[in-house]
C-alpha atoms as a PDB file:
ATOM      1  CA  UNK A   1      24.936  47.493   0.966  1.00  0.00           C
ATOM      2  CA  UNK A   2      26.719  44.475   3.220  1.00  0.00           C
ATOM      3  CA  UNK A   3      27.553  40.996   1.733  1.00  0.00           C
ATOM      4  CA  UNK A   4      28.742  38.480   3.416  1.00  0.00           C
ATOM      5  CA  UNK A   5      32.387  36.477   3.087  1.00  0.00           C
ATOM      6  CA  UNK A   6      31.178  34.083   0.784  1.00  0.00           C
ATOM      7  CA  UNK A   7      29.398  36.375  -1.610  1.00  0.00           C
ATOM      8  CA  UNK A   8      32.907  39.141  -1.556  1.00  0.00           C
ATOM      9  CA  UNK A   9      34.781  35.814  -2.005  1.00  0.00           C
ATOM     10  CA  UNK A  10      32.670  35.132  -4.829  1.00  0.00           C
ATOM     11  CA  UNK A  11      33.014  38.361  -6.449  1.00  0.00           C
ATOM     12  CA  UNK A  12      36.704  38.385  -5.854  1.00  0.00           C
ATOM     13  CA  UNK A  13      37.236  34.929  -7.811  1.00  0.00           C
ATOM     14  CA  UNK A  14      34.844  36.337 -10.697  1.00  0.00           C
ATOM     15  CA  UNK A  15      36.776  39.483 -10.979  1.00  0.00           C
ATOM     16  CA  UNK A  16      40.293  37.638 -10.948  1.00  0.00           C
ATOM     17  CA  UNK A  17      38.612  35.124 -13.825  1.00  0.00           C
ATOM     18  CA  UNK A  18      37.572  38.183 -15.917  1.00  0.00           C
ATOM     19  CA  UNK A  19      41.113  39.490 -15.735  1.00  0.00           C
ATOM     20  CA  UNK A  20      42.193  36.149 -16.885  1.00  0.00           C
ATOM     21  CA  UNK A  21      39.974  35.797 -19.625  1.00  0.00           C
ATOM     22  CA  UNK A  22      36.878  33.644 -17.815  1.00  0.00           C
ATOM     23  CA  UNK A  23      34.010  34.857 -15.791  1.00  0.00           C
ATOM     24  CA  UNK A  24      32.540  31.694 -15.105  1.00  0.00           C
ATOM     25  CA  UNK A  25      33.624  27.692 -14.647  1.00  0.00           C
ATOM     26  CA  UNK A  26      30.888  25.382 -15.951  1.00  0.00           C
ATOM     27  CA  UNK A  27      31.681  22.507 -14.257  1.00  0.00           C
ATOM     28  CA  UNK A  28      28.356  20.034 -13.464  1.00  0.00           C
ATOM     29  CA  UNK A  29      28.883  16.220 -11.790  1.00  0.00           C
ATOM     30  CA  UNK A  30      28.295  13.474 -13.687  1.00  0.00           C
ATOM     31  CA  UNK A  31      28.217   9.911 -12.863  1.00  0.00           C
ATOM     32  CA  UNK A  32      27.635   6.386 -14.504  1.00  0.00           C
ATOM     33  CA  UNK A  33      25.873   4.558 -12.343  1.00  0.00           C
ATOM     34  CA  UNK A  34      24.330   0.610 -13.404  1.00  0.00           C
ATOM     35  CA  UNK A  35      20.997   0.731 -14.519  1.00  0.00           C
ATOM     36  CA  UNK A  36      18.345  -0.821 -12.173  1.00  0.00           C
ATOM     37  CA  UNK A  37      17.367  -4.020 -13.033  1.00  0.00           C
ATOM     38  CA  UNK A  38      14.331  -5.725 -14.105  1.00  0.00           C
ATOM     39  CA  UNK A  39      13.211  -7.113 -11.514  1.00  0.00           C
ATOM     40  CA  UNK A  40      13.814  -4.354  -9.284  1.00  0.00           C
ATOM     41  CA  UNK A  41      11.661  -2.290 -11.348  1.00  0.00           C
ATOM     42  CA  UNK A  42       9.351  -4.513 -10.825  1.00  0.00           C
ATOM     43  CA  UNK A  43       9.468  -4.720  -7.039  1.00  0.00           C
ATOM     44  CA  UNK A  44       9.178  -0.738  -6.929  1.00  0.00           C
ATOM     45  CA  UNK A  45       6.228  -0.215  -8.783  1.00  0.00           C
ATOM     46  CA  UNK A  46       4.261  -3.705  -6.600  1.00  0.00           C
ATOM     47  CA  UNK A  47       5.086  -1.437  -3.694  1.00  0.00           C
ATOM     48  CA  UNK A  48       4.480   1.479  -4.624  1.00  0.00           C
ATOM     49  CA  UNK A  49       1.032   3.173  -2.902  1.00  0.00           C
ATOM     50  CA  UNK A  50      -1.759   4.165  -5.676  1.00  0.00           C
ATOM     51  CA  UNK A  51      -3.047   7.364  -4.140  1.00  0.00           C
ATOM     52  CA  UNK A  52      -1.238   9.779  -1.724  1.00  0.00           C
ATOM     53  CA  UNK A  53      -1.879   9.194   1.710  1.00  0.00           C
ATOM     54  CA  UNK A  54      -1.877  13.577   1.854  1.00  0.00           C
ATOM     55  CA  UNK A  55      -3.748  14.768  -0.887  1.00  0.00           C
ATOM     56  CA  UNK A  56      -1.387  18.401  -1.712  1.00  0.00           C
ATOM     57  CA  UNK A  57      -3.717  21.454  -2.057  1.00  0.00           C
ATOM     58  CA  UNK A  58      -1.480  22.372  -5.312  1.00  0.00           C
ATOM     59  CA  UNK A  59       0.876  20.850  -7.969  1.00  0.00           C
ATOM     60  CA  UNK A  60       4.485  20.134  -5.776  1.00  0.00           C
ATOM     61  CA  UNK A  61       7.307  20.160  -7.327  1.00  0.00           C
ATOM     62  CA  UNK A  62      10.557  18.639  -6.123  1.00  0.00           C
ATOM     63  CA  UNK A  63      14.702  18.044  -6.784  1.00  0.00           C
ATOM     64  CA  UNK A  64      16.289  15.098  -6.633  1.00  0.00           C
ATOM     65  CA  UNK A  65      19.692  15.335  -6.372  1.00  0.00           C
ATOM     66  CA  UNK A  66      22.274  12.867  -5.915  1.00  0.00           C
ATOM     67  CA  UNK A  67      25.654  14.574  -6.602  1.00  0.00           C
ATOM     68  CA  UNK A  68      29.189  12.746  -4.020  1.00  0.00           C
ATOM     69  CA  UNK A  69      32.162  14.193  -3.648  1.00  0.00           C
ATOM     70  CA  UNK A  70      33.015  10.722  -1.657  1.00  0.00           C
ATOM     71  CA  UNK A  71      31.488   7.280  -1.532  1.00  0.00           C
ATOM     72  CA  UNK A  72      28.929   6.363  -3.889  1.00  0.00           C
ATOM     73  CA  UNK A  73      26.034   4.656  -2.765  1.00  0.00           C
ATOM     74  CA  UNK A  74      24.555   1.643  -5.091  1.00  0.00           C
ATOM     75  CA  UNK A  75      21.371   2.331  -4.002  1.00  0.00           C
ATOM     76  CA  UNK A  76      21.210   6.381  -5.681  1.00  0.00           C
ATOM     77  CA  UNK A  77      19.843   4.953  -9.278  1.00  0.00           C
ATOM     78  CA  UNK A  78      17.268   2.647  -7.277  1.00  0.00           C
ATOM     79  CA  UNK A  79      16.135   5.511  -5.024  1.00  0.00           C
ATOM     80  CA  UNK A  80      15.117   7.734  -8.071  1.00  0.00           C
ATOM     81  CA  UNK A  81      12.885   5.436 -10.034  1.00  0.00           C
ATOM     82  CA  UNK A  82      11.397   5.099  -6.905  1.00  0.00           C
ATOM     83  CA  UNK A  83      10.774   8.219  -5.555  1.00  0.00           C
ATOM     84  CA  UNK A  84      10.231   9.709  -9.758  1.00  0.00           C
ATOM     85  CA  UNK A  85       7.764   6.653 -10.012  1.00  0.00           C
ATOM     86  CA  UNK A  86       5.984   7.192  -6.358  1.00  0.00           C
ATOM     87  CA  UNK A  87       5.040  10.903  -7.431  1.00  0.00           C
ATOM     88  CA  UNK A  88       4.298  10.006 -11.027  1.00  0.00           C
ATOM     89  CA  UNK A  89       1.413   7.053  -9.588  1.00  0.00           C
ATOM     90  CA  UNK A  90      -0.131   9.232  -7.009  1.00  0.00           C
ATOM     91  CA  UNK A  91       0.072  12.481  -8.083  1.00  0.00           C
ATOM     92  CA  UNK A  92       1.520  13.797  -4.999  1.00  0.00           C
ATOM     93  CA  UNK A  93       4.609  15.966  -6.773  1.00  0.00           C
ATOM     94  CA  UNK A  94       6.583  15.863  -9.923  1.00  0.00           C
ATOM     95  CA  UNK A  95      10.151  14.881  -9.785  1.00  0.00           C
ATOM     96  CA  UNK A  96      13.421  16.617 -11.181  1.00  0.00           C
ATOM     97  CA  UNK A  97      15.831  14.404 -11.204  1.00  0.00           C
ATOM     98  CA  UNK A  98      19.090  16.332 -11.898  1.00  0.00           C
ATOM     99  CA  UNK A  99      22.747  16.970  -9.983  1.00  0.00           C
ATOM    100  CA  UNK A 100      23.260  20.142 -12.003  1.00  0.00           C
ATOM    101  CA  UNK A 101      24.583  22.606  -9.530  1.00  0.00           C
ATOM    102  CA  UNK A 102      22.232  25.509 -11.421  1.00  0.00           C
ATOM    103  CA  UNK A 103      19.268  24.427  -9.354  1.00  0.00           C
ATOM    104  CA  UNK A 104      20.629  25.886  -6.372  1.00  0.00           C
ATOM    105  CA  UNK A 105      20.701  29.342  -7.650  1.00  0.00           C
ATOM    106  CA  UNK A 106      18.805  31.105  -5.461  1.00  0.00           C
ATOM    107  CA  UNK A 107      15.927  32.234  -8.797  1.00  0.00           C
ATOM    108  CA  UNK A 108      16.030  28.144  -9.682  1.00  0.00           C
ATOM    109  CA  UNK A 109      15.580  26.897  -6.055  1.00  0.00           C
ATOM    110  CA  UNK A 110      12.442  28.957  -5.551  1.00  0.00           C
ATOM    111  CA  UNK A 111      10.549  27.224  -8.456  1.00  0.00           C
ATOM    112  CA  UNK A 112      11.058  23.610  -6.223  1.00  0.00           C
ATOM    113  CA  UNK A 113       8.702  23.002  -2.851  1.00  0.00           C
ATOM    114  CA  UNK A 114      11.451  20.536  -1.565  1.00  0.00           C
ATOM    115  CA  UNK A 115      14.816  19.498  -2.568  1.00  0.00           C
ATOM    116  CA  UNK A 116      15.636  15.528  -1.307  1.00  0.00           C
ATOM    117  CA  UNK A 117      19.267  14.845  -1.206  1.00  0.00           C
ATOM    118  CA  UNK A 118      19.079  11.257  -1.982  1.00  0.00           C
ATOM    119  CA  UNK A 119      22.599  10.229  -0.399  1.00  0.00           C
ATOM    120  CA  UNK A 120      25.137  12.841  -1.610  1.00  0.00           C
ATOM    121  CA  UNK A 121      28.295  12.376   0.105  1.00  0.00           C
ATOM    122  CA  UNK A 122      31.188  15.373   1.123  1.00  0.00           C
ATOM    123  CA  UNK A 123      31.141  18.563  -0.650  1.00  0.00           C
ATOM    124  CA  UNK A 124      28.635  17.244  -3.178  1.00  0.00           C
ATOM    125  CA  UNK A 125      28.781  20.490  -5.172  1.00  0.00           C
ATOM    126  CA  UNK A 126      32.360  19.772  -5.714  1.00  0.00           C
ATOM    127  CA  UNK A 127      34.730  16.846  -7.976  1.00  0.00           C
ATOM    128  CA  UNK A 128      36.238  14.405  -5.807  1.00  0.00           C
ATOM    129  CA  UNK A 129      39.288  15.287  -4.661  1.00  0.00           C
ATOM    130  CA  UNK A 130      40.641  12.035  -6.120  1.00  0.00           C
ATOM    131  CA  UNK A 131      40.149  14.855  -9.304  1.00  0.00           C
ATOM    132  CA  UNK A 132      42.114  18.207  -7.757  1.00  0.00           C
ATOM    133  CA  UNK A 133      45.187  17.577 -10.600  1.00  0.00           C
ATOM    134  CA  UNK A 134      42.527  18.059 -13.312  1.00  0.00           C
ATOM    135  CA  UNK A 135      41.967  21.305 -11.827  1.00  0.00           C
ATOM    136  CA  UNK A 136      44.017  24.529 -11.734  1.00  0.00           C
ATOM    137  CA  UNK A 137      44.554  26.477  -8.287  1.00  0.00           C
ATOM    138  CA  UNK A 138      42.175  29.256  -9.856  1.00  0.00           C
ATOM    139  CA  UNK A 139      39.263  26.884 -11.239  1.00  0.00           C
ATOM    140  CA  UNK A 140      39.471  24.678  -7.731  1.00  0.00           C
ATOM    141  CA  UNK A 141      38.999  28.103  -5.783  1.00  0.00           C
ATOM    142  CA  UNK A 142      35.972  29.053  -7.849  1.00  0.00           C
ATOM    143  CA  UNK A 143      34.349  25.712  -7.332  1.00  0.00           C
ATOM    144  CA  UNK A 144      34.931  25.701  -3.574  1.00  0.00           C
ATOM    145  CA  UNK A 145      33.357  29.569  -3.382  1.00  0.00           C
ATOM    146  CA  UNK A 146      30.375  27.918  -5.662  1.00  0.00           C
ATOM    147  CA  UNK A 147      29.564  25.285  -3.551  1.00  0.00           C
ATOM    148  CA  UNK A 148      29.974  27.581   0.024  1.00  0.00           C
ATOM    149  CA  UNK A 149      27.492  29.713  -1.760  1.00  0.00           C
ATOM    150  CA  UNK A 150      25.117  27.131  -2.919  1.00  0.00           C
ATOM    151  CA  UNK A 151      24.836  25.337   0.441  1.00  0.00           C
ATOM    152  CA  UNK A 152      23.686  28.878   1.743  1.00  0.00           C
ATOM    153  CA  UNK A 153      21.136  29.194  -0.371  1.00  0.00           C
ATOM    154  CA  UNK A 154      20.227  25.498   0.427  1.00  0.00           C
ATOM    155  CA  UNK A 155      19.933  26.467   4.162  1.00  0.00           C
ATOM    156  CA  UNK A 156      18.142  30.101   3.121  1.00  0.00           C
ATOM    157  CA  UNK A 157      15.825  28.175   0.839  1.00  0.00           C
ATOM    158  CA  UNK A 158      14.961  26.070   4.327  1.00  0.00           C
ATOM    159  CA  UNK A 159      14.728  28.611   6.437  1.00  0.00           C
ATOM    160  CA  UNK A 160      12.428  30.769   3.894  1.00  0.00           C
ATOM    161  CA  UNK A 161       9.946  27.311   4.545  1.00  0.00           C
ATOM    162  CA  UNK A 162      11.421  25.268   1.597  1.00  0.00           C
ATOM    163  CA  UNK A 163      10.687  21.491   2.466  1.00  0.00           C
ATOM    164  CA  UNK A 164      14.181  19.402   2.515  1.00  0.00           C
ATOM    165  CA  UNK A 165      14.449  15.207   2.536  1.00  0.00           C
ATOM    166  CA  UNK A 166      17.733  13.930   3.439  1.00  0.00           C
ATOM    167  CA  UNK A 167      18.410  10.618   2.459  1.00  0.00           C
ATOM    168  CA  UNK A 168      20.766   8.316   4.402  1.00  0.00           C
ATOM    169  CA  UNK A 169      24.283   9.367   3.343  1.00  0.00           C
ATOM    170  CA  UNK A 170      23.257  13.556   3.496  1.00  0.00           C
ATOM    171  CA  UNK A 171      24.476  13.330   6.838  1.00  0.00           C
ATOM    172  CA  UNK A 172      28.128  12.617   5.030  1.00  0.00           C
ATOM    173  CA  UNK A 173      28.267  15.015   3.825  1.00  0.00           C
ATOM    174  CA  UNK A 174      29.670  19.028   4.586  1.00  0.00           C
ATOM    175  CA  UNK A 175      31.422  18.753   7.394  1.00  0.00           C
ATOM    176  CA  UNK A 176      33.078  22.240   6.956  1.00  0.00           C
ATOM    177  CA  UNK A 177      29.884  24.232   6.593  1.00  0.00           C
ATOM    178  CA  UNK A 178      27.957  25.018  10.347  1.00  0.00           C
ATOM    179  CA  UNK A 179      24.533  26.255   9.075  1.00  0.00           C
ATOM    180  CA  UNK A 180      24.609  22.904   6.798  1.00  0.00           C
ATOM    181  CA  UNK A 181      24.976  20.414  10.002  1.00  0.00           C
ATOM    182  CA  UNK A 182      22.285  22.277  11.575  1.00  0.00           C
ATOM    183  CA  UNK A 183      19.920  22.011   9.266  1.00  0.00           C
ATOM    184  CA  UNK A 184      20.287  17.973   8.188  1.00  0.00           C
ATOM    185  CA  UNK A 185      20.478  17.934  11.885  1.00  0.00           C
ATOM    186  CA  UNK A 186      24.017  15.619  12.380  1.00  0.00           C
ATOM    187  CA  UNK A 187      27.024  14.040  11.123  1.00  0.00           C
ATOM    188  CA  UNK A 188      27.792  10.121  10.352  1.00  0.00           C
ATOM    189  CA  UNK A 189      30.093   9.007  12.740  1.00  0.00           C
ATOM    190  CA  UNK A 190      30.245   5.523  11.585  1.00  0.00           C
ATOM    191  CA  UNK A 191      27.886   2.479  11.236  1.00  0.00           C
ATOM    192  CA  UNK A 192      28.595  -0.457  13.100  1.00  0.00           C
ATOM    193  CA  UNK A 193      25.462  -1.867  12.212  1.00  0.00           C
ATOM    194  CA  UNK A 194      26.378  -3.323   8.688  1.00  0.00           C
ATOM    195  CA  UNK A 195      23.997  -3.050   5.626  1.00  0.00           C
ATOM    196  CA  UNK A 196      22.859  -6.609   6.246  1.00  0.00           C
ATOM    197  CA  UNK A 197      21.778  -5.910  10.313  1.00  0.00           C
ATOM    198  CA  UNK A 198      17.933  -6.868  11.475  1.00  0.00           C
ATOM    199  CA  UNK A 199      17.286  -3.872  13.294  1.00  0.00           C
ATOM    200  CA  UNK A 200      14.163  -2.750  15.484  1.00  0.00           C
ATOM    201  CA  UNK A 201      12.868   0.835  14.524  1.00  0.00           C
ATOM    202  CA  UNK A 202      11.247   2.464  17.259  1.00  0.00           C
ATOM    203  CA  UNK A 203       8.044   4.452  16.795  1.00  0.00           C
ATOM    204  CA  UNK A 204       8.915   7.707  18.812  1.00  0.00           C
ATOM    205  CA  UNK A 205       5.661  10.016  17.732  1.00  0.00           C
ATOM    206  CA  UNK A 206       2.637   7.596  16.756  1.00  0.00           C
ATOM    207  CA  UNK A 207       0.721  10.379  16.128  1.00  0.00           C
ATOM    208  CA  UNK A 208       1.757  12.464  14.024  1.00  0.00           C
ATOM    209  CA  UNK A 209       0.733  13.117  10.458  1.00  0.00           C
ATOM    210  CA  UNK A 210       3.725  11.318   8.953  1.00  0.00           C
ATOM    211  CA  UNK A 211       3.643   8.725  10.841  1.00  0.00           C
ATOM    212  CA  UNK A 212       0.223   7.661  11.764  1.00  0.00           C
ATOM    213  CA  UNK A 213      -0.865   6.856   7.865  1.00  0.00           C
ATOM    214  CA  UNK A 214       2.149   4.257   7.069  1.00  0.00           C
ATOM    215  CA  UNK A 215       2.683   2.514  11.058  1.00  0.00           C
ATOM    216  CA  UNK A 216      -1.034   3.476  12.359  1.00  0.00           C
ATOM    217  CA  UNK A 217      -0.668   1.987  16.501  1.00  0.00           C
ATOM    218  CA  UNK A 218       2.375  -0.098  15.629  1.00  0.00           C
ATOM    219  CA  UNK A 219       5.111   0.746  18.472  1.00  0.00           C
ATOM    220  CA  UNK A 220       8.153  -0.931  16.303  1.00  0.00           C
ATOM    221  CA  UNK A 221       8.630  -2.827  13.208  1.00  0.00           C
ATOM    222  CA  UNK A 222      11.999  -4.756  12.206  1.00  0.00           C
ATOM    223  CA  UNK A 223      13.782  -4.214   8.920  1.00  0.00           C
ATOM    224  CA  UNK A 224      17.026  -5.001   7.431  1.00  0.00           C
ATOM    225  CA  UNK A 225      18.941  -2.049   6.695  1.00  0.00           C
ATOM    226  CA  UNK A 226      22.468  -0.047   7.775  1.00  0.00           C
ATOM    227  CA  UNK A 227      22.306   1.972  10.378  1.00  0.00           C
ATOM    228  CA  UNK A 228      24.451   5.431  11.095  1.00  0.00           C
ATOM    229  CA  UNK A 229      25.814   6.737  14.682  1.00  0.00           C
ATOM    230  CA  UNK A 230      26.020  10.531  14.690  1.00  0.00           C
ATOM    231  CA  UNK A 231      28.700  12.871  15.738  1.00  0.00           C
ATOM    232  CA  UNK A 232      27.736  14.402  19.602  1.00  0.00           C
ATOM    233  CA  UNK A 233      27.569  17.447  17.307  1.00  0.00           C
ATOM    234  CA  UNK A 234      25.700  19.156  16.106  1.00  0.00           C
ATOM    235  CA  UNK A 235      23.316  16.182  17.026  1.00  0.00           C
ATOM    236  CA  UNK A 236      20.754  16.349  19.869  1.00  0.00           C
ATOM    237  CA  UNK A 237      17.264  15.400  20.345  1.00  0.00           C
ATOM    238  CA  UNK A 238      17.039  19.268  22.206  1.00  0.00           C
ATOM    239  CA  UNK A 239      16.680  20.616  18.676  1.00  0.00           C
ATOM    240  CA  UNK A 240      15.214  18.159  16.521  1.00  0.00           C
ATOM    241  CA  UNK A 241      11.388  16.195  16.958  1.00  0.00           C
ATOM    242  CA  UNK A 242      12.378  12.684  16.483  1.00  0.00           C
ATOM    243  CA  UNK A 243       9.370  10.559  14.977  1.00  0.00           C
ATOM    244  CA  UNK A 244      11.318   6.777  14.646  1.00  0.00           C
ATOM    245  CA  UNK A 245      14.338   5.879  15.464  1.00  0.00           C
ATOM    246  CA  UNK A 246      16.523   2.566  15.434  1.00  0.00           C
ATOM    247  CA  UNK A 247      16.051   0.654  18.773  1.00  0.00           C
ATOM    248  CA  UNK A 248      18.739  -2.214  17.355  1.00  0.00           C
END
């Protein structure tokens, strides 16, 4: 039988915690973000679609998951009402809305048709490292072999045909882990676009079936939002089918 680094790494921390009296570290992310407001509520559920514009051929199920190692984006809380909300009005999935690292055990993941990282930032499966004194050497080493391990079932769960969203910031996040850039398909690199820049998107593939339902023959459309440059790695339009993209 082979394993690989990761999973003998693994072992080798759960033997050394049995020795000293724990075989496993419970440790889950939590995070207090503000509640959305009101109005916003409001605003998601006016624009929110009332049917699916792709009818599924069976019940979907998804993750959300929001966990950040790093910067925190304001807009996580909004993002979930929305995206719970959009599946709950057209009956196109049902939402899980959780950051507990469990769901990324490899029996868990399979019981999800797509996992949508809704702007989790560094080693999301990780505390901040703002937190490392709270932690001994032993626990920290168990976490870090944790979240190696459940990033490659992320990218096995992918590869296996599992459908993956990543939301804005999931390209900060990772940096260490090769198969992970791959797969969300590049690294921030900066945005020197602020949060409050009119941009131009650019309709790259009018036809296809994500596209052509929301933009129909539209070749652009303008929006206000903050745009990220990529890293010239792993990033290139060689590997990836690009279907918009900012023109700014």
């Amino acid at each position: 039988m082979m394993y690989s680094f990761n999973s003998l790494f693994s072992l080798l921390l759960t033997v050394q915690f049995a020795f000293s009296g724990v075989t496993t570290y419970d440790w889950k992310p939590s995070f207090n973000d503000e509640p959305v407001p009101q109005e916003r509520l409001e605003a998601i559920d006016a624009a929110l679609p009332d049917i699916a514009l792709a009818v599924p051929d069976s019940p979907r199920k998804i993750l959300i998951f929001s966990a950040t190692a790093g910067f925190r984006h304001a807009s996580i809380p909004t993002g979930k009402v929305a995206l719970d909300r959009m599946g709950i009005k057209t009956g196109a999935y049902q939402a899980l809305i959780s950051d507990d690292p469990e769901n990324f055990e490899i029996d868990v993941l399979k019981t999800f048709d797509a996992i949508v990282l809704l702007s989790p930032t560094l080693d999301f499966f990780m505390p901040s490292d703002k937190l490392r004194e709270d932690f001994s050497d032993l626990q920290w080493n168990w976490l870090h072999a944790r979240h190696k391990r459940l990033i490659a079932n992320l990218v096995q769960f992918v590869h296996a045909g599992g459908g993956l969203v990543g939301i804005h910031a999931a390209t900060d996040s990772c940096y260490e882990d090769e198969d992970y850039g791959d797969m969300i398909g590049g690294y921030f690199w900066g945005h020197p676009w602020s949060w409050r820049h009119n941009v131009t998107v650019l309709i790259e593939d009018s036809e296809h079936a994500l596209i052509k339902p929301v933009f129909g023959d539209m070749s652009d459309f303008r929006i206000q939002d903050e745009i990220y440059q990529f890293k010239e790695e792993p990033y290139s339009r060689e590997k990836l089918r690009v279907l918009i993209e900012p023109g700014c």
